[in-house]
C-alpha atoms as a PDB file:
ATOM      1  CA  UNK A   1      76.462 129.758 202.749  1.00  0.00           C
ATOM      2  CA  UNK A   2      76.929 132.209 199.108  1.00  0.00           C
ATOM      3  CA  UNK A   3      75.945 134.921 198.145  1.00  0.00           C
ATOM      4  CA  UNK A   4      75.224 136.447 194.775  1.00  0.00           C
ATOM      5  CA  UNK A   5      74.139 139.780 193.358  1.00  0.00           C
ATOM      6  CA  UNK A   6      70.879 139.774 191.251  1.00  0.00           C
ATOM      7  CA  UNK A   7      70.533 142.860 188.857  1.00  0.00           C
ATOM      8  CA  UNK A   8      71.279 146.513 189.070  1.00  0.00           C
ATOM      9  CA  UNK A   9      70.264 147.060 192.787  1.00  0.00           C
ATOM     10  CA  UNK A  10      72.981 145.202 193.553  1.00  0.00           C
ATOM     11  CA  UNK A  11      70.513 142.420 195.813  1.00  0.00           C
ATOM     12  CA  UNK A  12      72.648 140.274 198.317  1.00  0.00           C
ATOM     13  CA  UNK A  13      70.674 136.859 198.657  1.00  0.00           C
ATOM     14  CA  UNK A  14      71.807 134.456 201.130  1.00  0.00           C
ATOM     15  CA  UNK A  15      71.149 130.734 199.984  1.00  0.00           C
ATOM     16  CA  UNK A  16      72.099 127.572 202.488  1.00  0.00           C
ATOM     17  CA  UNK A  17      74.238 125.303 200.622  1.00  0.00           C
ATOM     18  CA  UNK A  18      72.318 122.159 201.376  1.00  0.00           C
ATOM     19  CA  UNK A  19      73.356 118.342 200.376  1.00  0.00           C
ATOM     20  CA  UNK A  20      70.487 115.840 199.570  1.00  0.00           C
ATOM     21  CA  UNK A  21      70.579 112.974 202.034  1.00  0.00           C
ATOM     22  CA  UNK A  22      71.175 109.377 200.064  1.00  0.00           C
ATOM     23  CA  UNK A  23      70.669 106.245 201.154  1.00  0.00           C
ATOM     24  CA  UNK A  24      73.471 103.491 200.343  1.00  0.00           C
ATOM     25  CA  UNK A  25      72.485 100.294 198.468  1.00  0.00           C
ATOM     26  CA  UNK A  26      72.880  97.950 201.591  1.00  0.00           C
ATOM     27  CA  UNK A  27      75.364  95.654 199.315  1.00  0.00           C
ATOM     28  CA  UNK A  28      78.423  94.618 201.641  1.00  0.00           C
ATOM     29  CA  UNK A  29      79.857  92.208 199.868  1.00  0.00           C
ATOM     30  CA  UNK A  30      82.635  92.180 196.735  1.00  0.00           C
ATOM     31  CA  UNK A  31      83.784  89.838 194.112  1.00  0.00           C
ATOM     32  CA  UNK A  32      86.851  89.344 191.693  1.00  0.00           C
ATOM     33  CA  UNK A  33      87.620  87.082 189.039  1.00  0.00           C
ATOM     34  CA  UNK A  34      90.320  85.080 191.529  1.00  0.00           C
ATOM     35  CA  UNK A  35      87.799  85.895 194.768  1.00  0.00           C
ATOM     36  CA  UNK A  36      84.386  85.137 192.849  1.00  0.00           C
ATOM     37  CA  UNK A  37      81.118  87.066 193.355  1.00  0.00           C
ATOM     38  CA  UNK A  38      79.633  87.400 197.135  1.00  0.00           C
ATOM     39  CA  UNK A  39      82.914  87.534 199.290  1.00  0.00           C
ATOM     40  CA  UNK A  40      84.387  89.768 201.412  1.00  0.00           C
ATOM     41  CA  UNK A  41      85.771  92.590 200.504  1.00  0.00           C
ATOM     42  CA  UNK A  42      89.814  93.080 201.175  1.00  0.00           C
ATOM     43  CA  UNK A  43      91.823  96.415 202.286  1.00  0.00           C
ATOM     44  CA  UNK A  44      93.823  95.659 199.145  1.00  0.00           C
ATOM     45  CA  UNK A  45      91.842  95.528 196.929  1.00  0.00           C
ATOM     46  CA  UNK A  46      92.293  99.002 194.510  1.00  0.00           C
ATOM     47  CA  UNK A  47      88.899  98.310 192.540  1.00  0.00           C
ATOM     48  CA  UNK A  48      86.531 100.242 194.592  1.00  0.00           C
ATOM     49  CA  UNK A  49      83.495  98.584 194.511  1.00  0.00           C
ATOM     50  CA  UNK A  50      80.231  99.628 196.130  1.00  0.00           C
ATOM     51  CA  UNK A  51      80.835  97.646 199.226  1.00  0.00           C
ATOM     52  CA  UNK A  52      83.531  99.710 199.840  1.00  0.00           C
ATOM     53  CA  UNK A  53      82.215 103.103 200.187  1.00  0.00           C
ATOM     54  CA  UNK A  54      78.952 104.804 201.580  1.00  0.00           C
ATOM     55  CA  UNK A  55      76.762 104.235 204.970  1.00  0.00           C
ATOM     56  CA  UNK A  56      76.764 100.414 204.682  1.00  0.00           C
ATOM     57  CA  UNK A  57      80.882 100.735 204.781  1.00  0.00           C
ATOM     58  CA  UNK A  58      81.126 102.460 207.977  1.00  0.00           C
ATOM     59  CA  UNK A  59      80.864 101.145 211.315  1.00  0.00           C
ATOM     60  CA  UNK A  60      79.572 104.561 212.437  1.00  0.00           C
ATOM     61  CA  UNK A  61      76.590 104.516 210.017  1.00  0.00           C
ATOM     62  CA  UNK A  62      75.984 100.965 209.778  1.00  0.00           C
ATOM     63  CA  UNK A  63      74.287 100.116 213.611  1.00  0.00           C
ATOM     64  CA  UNK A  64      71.837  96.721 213.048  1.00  0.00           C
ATOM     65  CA  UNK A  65      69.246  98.526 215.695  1.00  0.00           C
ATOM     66  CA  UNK A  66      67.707 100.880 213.240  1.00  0.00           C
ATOM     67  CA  UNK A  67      68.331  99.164 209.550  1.00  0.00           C
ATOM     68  CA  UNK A  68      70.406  97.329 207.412  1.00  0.00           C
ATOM     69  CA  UNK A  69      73.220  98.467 206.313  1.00  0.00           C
ATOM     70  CA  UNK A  70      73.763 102.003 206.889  1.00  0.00           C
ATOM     71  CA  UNK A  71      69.754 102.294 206.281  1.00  0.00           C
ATOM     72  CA  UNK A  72      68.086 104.272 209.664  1.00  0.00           C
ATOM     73  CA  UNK A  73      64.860 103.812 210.053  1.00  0.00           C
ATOM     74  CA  UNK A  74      62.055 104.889 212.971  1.00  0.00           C
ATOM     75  CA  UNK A  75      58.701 103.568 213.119  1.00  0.00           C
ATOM     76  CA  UNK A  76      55.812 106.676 213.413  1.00  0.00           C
ATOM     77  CA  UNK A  77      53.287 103.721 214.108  1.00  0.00           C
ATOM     78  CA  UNK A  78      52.188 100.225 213.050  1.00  0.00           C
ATOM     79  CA  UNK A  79      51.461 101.575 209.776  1.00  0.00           C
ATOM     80  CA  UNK A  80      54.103 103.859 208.731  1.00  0.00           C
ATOM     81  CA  UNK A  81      58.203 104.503 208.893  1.00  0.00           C
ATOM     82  CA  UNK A  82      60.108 107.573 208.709  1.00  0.00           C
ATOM     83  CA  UNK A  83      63.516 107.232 206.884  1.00  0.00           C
ATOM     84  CA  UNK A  84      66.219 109.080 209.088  1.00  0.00           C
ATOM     85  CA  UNK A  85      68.422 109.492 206.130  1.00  0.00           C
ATOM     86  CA  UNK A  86      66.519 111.220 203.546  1.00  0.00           C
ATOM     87  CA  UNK A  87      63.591 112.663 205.737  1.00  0.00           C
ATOM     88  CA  UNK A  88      60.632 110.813 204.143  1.00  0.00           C
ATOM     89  CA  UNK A  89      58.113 108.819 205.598  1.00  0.00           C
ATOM     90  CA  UNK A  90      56.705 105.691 203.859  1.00  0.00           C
ATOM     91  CA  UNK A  91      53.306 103.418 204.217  1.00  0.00           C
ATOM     92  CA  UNK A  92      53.398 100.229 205.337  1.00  0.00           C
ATOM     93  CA  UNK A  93      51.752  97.572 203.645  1.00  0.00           C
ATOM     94  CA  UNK A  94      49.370  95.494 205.457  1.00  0.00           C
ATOM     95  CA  UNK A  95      48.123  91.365 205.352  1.00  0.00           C
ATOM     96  CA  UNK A  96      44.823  89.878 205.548  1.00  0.00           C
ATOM     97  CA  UNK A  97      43.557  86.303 204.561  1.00  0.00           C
ATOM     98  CA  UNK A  98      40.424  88.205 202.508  1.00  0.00           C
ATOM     99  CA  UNK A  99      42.389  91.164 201.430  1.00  0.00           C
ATOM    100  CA  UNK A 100      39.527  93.089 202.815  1.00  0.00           C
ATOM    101  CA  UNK A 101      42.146  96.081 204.445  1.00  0.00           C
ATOM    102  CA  UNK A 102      42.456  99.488 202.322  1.00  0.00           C
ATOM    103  CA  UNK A 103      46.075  98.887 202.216  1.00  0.00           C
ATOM    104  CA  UNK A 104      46.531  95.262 202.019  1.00  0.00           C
ATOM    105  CA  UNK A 105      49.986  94.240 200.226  1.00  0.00           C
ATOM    106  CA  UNK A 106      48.459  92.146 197.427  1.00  0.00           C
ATOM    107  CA  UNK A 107      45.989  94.691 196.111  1.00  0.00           C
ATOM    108  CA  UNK A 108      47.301  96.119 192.939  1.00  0.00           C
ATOM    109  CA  UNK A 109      46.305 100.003 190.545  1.00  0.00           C
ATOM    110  CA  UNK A 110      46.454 100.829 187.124  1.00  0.00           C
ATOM    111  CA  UNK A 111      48.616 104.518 186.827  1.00  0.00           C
ATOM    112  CA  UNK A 112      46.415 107.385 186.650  1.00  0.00           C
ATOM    113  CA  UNK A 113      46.356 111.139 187.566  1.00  0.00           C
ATOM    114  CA  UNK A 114      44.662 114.197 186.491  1.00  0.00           C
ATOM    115  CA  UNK A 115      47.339 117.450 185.826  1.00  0.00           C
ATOM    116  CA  UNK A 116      46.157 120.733 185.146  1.00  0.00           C
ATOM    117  CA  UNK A 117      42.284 119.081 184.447  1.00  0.00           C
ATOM    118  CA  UNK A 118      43.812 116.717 181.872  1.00  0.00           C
ATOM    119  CA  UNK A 119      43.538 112.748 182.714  1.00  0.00           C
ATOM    120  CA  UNK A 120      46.513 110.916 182.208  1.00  0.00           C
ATOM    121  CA  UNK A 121      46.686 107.048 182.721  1.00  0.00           C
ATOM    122  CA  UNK A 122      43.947 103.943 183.127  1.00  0.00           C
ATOM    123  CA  UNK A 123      41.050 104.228 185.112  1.00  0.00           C
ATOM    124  CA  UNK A 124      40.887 100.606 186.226  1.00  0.00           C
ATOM    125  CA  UNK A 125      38.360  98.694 187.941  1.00  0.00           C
ATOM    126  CA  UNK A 126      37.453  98.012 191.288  1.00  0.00           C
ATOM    127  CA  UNK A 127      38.516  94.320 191.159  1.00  0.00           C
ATOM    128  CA  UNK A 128      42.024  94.169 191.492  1.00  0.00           C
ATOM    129  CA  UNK A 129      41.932  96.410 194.995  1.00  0.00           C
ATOM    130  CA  UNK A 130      38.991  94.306 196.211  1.00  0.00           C
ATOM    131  CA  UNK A 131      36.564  97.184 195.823  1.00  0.00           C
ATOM    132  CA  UNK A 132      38.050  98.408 199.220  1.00  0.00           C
ATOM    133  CA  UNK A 133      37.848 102.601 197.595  1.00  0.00           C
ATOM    134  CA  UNK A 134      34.284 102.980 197.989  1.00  0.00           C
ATOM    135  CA  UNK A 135      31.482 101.951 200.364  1.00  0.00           C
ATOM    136  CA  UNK A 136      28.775 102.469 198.431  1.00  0.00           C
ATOM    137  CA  UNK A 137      29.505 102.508 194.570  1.00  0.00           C
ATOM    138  CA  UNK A 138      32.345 100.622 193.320  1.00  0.00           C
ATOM    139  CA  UNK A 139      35.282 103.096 192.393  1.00  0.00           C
ATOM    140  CA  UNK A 140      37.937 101.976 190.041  1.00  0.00           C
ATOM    141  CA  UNK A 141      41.473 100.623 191.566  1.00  0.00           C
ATOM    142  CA  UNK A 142      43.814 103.575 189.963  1.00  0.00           C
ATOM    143  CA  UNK A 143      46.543 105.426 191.656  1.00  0.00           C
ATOM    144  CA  UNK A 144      45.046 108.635 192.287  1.00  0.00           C
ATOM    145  CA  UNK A 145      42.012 106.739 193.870  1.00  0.00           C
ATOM    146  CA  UNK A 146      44.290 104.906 196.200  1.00  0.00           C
ATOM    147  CA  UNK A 147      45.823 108.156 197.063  1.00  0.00           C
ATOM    148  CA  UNK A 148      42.781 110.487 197.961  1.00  0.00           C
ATOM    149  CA  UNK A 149      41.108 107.002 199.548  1.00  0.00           C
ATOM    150  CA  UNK A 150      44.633 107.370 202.029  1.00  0.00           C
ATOM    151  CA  UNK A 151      44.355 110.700 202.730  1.00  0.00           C
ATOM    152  CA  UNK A 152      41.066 110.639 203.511  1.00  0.00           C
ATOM    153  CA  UNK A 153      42.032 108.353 206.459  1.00  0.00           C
ATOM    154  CA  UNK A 154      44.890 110.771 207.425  1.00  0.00           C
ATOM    155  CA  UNK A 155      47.053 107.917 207.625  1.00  0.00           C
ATOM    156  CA  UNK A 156      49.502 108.539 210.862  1.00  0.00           C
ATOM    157  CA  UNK A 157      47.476 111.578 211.141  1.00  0.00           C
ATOM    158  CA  UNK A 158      48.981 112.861 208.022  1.00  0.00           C
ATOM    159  CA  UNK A 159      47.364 114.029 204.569  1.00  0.00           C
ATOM    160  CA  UNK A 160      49.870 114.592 202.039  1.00  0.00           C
ATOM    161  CA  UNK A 161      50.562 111.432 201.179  1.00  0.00           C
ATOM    162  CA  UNK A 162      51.571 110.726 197.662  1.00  0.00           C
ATOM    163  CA  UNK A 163      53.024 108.431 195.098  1.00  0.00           C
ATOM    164  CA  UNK A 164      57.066 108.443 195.675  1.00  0.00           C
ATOM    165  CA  UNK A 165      59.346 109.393 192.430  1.00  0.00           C
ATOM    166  CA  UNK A 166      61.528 106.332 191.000  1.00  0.00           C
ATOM    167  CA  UNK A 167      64.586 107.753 192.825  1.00  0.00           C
ATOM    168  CA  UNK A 168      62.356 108.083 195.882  1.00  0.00           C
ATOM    169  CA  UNK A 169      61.336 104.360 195.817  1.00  0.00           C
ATOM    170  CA  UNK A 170      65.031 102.931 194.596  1.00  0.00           C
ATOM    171  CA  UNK A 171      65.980 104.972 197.883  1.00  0.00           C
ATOM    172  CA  UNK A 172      64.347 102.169 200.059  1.00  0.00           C
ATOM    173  CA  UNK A 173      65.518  99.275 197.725  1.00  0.00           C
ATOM    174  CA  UNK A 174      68.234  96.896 199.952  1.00  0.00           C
ATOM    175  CA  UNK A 175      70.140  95.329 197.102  1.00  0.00           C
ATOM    176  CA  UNK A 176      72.212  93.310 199.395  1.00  0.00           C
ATOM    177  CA  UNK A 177      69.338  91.135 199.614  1.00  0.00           C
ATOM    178  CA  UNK A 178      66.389  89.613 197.431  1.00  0.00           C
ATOM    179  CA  UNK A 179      62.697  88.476 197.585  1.00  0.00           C
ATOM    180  CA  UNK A 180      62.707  90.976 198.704  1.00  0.00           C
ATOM    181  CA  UNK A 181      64.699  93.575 198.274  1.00  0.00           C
ATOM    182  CA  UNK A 182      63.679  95.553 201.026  1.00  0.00           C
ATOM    183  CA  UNK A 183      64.091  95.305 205.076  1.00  0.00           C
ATOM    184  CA  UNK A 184      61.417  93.538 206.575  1.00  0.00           C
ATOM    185  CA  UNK A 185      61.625  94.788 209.741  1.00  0.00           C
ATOM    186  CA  UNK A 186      60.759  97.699 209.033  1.00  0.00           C
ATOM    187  CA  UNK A 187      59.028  97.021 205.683  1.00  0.00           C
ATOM    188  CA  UNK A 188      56.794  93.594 206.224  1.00  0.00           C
ATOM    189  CA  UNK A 189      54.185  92.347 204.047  1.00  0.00           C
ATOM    190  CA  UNK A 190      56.194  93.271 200.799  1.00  0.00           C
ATOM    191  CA  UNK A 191      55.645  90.998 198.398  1.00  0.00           C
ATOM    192  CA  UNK A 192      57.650  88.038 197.002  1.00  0.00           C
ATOM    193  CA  UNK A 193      58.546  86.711 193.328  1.00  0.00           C
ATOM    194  CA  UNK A 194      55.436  84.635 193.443  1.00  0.00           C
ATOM    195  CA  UNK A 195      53.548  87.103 192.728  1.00  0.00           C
ATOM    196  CA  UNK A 196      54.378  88.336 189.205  1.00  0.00           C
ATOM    197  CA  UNK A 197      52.173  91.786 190.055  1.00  0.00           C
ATOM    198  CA  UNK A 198      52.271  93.066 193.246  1.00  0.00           C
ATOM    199  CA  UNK A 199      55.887  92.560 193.421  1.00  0.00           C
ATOM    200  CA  UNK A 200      56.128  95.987 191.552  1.00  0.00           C
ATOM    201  CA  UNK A 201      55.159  98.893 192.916  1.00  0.00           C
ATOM    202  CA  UNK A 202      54.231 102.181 190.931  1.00  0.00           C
ATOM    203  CA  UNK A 203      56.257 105.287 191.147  1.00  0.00           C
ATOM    204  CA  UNK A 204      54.983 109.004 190.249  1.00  0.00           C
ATOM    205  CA  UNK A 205      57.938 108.960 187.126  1.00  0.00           C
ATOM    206  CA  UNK A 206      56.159 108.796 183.755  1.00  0.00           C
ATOM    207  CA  UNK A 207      58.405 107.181 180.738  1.00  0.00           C
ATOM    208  CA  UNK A 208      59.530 109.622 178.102  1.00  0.00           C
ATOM    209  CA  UNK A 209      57.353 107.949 175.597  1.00  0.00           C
ATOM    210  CA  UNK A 210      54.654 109.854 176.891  1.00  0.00           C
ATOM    211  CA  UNK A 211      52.396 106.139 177.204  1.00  0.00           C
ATOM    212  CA  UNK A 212      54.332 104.585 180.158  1.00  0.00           C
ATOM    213  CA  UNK A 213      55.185 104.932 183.738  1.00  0.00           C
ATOM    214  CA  UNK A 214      58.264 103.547 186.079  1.00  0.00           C
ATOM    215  CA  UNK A 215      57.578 100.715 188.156  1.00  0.00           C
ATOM    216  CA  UNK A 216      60.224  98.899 190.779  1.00  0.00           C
ATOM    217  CA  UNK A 217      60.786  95.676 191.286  1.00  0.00           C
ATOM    218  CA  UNK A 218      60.963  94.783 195.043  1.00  0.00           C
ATOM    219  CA  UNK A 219      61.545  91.128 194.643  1.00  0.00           C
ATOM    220  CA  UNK A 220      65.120  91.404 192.520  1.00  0.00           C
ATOM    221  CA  UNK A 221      65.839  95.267 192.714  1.00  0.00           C
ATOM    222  CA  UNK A 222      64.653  95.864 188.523  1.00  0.00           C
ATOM    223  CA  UNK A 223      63.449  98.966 187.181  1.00  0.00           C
ATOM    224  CA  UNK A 224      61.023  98.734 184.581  1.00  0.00           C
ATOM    225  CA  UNK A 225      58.485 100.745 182.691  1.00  0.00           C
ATOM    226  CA  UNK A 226      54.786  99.372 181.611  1.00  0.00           C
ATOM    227  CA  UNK A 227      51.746 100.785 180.288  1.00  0.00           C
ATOM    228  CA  UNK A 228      49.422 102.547 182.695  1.00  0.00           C
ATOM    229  CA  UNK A 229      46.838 100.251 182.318  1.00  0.00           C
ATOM    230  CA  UNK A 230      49.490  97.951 184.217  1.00  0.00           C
ATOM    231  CA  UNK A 231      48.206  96.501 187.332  1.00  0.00           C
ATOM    232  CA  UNK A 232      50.437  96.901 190.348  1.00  0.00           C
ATOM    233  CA  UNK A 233      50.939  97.777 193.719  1.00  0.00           C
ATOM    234  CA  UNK A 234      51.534 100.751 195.488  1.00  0.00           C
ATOM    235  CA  UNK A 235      53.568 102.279 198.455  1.00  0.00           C
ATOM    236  CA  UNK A 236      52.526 105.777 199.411  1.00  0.00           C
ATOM    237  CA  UNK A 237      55.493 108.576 201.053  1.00  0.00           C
ATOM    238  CA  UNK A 238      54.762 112.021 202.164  1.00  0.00           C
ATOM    239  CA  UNK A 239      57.524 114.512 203.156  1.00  0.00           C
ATOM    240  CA  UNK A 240      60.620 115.929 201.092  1.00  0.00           C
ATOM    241  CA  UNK A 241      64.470 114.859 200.617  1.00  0.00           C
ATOM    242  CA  UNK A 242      66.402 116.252 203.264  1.00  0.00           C
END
């Protein structure tokens, strides 16, 4: 706890000093130039690499019966999973032979939003979602339809569900792993490098040129931007850092 004076009146205001919670990258393994790349890592070595520190370092934090790797993880239900570590709680992606589900893994979005009445982004078309955002008239596969088509559902009886930020989606991201880059007990139906699409998903972060957003790469644990009129998929959180 501080506190600080504001102004003449000589306010006290008492503010919580408050960490944000971080996942670890999952990586537990080290390399050298005598050693080589993937091996274990050893006491001596002075280097410090990312094996060597964080949640996936500890035997405390790093318990196989709720993630990989210092990653914690409950599941709220079939369909979602709340991250113990930084207090958010993400979709999960479902499978079907037609892709006929709202959520199914391979459906992919252009980026699009509306802020303060102004469009921003592609509007799509209802193709690459399978038409699954409308019953009755066909309503373009974008981002922001996705996300009021969720809430509309109140997915794990919630309604605030949004697209995550870039840091919010690398937060998931198990780099000590590939194809993907992700735990799939917790996470299944992400997709694989074989699909050059759905493997990214969108985030909320627009580029600084103003004419592209951030996108992840779940099968090699890349961060890229592309145009909005991209088509790619998406994987809704709700909630706040810790």
């Amino acid at each position: 706890m501080y506190s600080y004076r504001l102004g003449i009146a000589a306010l006290t205001v008492i503010m919580p000093l408050h960490a944000v919670q971080l996942n670890d990258t999952g990586i537990q393994f080290c390399g050298g130039a005598a050693s080589g790349n993937n091996t274990a890592c050893l006491t001596s070595d002075p280097s410090g690499q990312d094996a060597q520190y964080g949640r996936d370092s500890q035997s405390a934090t790093n318990a196989s019966t709720d993630g990989y790797a210092g990653f914690s993880f409950t599941r709220v239900s079939t369909s979602c999973v709340y991250d113990m570590v930084t207090g958010l709680t993400w979709e999960v992606k479902t499978d079907s032979n037609d892709n006929s589900f709202l959520r199914d893994k391979d459906h992919t979005y252009t980026w699009y939003t509306i802020q303060d009445g102004i469009a921003i982004g592609a509007v799509g078309d209802s193709t690459t979602c399978n038409n699954t955002l409308g019953s009755v008239t066909a309503v373009p596969c974008n981002t922001k339809n996705y996300i009021d088509k969720v809430n509309s559902t109140a997915l794990c009886d919630y309604t605030d569900w949004r697209l995550p930020t870039r840091q919010e989606l690398e937060s998931i991201m198990n780099l000590g792993t590939a194809n993907p880059t992700i735990d799939i007990n917790y996470f299944p139906n992400t997709v694989d490098a074989d699909n050059q699409y759905s493997k990214y998903y969108w985030s909320n972060s627009r580029h600084a040129n103003g004419t592209d957003a951030w996108k992840i790469d779940f099968a090699y644990g890349n961060v890229y931007s592309h145009s909005y009129d991209g088509a790619y998929a998406v994987r809704l959180v709700r909630g706040t850092w810790q």
